[in-house]
C-alpha atoms as a PDB file:
ATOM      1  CA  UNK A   1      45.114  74.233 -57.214  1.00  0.00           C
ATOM      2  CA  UNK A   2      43.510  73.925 -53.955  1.00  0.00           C
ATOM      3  CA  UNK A   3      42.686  71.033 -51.782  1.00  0.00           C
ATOM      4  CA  UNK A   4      39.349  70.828 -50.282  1.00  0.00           C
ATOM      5  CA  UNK A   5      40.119  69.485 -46.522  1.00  0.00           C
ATOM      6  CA  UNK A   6      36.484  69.542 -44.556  1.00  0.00           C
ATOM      7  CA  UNK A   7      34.823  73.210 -45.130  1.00  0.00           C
ATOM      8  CA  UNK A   8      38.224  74.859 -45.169  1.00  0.00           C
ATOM      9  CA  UNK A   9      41.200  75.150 -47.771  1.00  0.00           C
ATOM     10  CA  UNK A  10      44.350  74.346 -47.662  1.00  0.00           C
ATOM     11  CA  UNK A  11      46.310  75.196 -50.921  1.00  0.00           C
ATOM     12  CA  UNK A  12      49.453  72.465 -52.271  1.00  0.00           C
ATOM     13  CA  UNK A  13      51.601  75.506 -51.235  1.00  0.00           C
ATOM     14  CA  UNK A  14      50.444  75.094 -47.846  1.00  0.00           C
ATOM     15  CA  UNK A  15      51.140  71.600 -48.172  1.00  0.00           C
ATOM     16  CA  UNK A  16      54.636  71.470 -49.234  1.00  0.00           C
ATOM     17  CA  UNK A  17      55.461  74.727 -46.745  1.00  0.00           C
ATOM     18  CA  UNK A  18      54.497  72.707 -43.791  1.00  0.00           C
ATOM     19  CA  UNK A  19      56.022  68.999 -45.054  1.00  0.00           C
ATOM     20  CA  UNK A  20      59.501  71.073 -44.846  1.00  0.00           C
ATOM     21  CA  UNK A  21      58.691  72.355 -41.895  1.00  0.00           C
ATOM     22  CA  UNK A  22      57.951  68.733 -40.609  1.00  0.00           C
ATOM     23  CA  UNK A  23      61.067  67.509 -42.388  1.00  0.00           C
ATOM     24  CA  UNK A  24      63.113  70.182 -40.459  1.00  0.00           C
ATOM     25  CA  UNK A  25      61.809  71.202 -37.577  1.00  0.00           C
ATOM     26  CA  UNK A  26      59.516  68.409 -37.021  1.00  0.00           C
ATOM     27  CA  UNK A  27      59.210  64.801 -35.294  1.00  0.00           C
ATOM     28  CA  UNK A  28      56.819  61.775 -36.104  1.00  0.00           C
ATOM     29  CA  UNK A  29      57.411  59.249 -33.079  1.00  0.00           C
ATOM     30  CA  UNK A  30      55.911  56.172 -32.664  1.00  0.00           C
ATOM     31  CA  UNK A  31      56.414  55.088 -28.615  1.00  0.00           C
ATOM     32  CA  UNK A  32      55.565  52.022 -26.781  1.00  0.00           C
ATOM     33  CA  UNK A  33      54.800  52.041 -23.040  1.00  0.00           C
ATOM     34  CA  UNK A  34      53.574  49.928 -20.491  1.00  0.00           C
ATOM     35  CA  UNK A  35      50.469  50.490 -17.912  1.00  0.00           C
ATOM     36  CA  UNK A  36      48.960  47.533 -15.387  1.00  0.00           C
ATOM     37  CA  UNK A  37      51.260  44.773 -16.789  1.00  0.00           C
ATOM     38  CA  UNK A  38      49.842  45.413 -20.697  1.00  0.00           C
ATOM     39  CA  UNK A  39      52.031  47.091 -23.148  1.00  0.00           C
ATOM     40  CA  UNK A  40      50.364  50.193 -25.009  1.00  0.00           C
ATOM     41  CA  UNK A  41      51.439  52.309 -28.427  1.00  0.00           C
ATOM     42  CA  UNK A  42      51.278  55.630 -29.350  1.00  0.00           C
ATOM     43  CA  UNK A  43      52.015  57.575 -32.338  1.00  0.00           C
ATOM     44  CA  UNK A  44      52.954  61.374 -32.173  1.00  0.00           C
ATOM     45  CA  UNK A  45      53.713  64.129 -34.899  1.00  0.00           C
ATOM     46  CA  UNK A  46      54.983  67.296 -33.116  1.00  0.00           C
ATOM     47  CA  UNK A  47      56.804  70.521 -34.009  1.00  0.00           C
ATOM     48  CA  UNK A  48      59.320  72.428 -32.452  1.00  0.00           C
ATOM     49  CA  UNK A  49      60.408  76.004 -32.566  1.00  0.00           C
ATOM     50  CA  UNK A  50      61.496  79.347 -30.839  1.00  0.00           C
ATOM     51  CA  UNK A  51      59.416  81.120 -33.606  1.00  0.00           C
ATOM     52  CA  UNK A  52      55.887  81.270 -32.050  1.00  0.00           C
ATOM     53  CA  UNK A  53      54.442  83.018 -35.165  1.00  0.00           C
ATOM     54  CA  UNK A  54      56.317  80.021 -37.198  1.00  0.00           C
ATOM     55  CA  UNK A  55      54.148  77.609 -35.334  1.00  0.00           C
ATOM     56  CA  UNK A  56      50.920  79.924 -35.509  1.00  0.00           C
ATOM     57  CA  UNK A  57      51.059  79.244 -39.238  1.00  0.00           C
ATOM     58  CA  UNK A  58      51.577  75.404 -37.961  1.00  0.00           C
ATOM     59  CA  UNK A  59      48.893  75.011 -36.212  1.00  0.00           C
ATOM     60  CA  UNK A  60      47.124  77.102 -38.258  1.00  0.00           C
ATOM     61  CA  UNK A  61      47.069  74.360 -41.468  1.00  0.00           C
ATOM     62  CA  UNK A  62      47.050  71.053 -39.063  1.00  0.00           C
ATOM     63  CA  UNK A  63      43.742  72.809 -37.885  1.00  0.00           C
ATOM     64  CA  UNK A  64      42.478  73.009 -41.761  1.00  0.00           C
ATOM     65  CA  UNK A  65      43.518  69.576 -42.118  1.00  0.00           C
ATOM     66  CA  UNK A  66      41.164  68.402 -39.123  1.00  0.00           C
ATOM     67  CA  UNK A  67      43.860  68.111 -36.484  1.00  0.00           C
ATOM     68  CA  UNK A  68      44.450  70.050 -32.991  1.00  0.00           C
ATOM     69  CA  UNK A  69      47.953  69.973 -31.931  1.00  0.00           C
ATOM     70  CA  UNK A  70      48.644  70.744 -28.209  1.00  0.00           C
ATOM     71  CA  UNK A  71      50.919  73.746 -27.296  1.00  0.00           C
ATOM     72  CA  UNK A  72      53.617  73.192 -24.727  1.00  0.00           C
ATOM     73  CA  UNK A  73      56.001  76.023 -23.479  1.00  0.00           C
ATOM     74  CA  UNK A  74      59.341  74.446 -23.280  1.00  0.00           C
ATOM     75  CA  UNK A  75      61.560  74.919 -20.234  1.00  0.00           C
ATOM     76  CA  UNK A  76      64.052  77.911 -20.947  1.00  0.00           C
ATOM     77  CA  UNK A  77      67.740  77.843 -19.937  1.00  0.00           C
ATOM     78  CA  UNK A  78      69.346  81.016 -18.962  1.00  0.00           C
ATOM     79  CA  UNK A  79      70.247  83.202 -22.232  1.00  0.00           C
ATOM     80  CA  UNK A  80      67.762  81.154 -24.270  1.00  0.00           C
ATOM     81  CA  UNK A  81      65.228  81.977 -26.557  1.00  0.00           C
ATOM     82  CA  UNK A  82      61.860  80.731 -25.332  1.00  0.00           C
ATOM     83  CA  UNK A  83      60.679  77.567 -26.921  1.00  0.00           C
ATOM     84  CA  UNK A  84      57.363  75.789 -27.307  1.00  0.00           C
ATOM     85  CA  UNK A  85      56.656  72.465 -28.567  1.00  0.00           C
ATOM     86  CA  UNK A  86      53.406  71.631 -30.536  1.00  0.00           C
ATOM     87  CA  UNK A  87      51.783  67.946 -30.810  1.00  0.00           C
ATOM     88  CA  UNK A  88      49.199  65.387 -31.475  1.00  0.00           C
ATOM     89  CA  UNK A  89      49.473  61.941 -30.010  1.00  0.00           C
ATOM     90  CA  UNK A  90      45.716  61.037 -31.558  1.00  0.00           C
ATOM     91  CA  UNK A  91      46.142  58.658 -34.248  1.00  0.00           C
ATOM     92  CA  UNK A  92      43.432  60.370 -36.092  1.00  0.00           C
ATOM     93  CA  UNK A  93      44.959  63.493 -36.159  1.00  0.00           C
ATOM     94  CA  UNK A  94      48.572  61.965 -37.088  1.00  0.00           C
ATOM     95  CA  UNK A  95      46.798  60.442 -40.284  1.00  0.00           C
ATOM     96  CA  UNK A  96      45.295  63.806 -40.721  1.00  0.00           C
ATOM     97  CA  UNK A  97      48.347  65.294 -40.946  1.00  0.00           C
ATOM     98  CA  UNK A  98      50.810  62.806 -42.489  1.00  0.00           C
ATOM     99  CA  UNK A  99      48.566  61.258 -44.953  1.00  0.00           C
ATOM    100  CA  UNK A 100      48.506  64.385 -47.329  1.00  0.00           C
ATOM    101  CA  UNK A 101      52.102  65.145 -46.339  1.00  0.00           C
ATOM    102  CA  UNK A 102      53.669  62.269 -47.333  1.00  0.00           C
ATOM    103  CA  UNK A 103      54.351  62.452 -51.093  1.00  0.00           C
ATOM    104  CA  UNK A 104      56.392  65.821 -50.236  1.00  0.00           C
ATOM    105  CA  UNK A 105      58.525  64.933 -47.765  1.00  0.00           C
ATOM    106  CA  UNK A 106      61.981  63.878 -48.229  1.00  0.00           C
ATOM    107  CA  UNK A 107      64.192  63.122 -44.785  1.00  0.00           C
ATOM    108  CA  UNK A 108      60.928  61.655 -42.899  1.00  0.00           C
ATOM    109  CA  UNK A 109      59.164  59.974 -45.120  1.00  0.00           C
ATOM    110  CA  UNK A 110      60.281  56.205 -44.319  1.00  0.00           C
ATOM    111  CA  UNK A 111      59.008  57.441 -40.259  1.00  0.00           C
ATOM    112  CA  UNK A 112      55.722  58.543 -42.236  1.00  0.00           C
ATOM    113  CA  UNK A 113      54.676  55.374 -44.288  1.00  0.00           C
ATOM    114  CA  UNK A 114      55.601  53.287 -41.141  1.00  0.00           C
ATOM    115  CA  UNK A 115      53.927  55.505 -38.694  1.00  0.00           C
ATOM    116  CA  UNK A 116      50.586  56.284 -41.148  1.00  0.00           C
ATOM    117  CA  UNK A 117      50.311  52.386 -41.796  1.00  0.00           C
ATOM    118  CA  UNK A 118      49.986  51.712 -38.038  1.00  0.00           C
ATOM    119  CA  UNK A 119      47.225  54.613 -37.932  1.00  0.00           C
ATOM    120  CA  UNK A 120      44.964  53.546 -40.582  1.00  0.00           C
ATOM    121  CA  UNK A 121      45.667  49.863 -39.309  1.00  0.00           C
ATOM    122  CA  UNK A 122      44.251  50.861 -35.900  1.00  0.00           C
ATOM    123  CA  UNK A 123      41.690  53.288 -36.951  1.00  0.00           C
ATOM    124  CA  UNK A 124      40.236  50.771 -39.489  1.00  0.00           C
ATOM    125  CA  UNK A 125      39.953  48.439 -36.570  1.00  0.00           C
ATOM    126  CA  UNK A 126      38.577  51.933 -34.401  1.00  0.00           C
ATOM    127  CA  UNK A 127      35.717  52.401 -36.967  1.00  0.00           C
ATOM    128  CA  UNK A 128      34.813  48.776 -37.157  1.00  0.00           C
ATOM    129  CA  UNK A 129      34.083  48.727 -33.584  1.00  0.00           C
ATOM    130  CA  UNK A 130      32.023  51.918 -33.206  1.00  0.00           C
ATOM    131  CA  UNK A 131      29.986  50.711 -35.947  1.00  0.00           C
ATOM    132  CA  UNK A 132      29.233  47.963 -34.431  1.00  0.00           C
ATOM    133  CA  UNK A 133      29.357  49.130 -30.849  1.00  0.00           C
ATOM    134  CA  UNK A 134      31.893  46.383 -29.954  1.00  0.00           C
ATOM    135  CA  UNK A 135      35.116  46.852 -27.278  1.00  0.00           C
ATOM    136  CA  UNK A 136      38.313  47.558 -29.253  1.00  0.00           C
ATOM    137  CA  UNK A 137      40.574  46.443 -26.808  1.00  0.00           C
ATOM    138  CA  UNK A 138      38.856  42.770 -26.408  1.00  0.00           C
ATOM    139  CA  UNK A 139      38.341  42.279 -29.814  1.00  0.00           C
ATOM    140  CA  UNK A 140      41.639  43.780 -31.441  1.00  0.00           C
ATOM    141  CA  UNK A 141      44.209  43.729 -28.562  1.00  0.00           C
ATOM    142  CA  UNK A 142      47.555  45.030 -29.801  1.00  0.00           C
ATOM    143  CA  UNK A 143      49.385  42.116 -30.845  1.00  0.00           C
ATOM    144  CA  UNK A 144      52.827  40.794 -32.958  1.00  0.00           C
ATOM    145  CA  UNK A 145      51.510  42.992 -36.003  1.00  0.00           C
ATOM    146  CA  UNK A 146      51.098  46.190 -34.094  1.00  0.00           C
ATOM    147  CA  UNK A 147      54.482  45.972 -32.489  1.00  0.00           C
ATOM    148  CA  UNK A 148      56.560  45.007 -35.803  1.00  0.00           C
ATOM    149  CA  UNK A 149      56.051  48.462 -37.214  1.00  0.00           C
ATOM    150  CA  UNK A 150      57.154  50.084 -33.658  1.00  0.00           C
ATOM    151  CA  UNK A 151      60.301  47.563 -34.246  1.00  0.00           C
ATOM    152  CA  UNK A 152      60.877  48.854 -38.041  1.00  0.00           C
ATOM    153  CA  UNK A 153      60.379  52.390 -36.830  1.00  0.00           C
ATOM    154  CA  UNK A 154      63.364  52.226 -34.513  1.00  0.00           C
ATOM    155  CA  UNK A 155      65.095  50.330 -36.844  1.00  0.00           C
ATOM    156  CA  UNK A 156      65.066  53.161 -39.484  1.00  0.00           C
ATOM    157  CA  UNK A 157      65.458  56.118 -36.942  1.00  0.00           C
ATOM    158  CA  UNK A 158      68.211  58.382 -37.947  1.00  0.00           C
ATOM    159  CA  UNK A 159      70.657  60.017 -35.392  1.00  0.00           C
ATOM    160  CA  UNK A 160      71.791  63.329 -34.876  1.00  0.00           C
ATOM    161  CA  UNK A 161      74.646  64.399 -37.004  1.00  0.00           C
ATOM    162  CA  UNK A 162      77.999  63.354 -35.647  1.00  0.00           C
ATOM    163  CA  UNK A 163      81.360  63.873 -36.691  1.00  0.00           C
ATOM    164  CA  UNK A 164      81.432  59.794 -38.139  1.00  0.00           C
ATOM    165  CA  UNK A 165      78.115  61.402 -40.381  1.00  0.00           C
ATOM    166  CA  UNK A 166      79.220  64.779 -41.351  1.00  0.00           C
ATOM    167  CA  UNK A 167      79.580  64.802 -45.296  1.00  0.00           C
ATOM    168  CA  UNK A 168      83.059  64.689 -46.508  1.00  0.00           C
ATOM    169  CA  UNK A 169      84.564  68.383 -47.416  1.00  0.00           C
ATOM    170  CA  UNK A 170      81.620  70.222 -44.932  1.00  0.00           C
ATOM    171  CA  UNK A 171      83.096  72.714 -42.683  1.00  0.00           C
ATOM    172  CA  UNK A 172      82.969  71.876 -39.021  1.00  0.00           C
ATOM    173  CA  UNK A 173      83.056  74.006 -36.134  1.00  0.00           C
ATOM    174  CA  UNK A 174      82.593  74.466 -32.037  1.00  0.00           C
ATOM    175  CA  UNK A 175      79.722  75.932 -30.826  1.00  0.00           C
ATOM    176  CA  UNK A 176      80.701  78.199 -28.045  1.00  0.00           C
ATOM    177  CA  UNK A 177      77.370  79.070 -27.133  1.00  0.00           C
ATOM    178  CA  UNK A 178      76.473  75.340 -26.557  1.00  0.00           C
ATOM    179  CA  UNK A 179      77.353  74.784 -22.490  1.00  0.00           C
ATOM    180  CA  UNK A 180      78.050  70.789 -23.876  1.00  0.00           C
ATOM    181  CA  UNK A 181      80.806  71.792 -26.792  1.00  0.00           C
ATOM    182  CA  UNK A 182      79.053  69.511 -28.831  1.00  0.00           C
ATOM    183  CA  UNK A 183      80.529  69.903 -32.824  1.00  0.00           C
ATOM    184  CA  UNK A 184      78.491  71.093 -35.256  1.00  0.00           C
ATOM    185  CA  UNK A 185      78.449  70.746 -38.830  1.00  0.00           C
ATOM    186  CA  UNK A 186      78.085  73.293 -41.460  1.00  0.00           C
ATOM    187  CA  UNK A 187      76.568  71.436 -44.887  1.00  0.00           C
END
């Protein structure tokens, strides 16, 4: 079955390829700044990868969804595959993305409902505005509400995998190619 998304298709395999993708190789980030004295928040989804035809096929489906993602060559240390990061910081495009994702993914979905929430919270509040031609930022000004789910996002952000997080009976190992030793785990 097929999923109409604007005039082009993107097919439940398509779906569920690039919610594992997200879960694996992706990020959802949700980032609070501050410019002039006020405090400001964004919302990213991005992907990462050395395989450029990998994130081709990305961007590719976020496109058929209704979203452009950004493409950013990543600096490349000596003896290094070259990288390139690809990402939206437009809350539009994050609920473009994330909103038909969500039922399939598995290791960031709590990141998802928190960071989709906030999107359709501020977009609701977007649309309101241009409909009536009224200032966003005078008449909804980020406030307590806005910053609890930034709060609750870092709250639920998971680390990397350490040795105190490694599954019991997994085999563990050096990476010599890694110039910081760090330990990785085999699961």
């Amino acid at each position: 079955m097929k999923e109409k998304m604007g005039n082009q298709q993107v097919t439940d395999f398509e779906l569920g390829w690039l919610a594992g993708i997200l879960d694996g190789e992706g990020n959802i980030s949700m980032r609070t700044s501050k410019f002039k004295g006020d405090t400001h928040y964004s919302v990213g989804v991005g992907f990462t990868n050395t395989s450029e035809e990998l994130l081709k096929k990305v961007d590719s489906i976020c496109s058929r969804l209704g979203a452009n993602l950004h493409w950013q060559k990543k600096a490349r240390p000596q003896r290094c595959l070259q990288g390139w990061d690809l990402t939206t910081r437009k809350i539009s495009y994050c609920q473009r993305i994330l909103e038909p994702l969500l039922p399939l993914l598995t290791s960031k979905r709590e990141k998802a409902e928190l960071a989709l929430s906030f999107c359709k919270r501020r977009l609701g509040f977007a649309f309101q505005c241009r409909d009536n031609n009224w200032d966003i930022a005078k008449l909804f000004p980020y406030n307590e509400e806005d910053l609890w789910y930034f709060e609750e996002f870092r709250k639920r952000r998971r680390g990397f995998v350490t040795p105190t997080t490694i599954p019991q009976g997994s085999r563990v190992q050096e990476n010599p190619k890694c110039e910081t030793h760090e330990v990785c785990a085999v699961i």
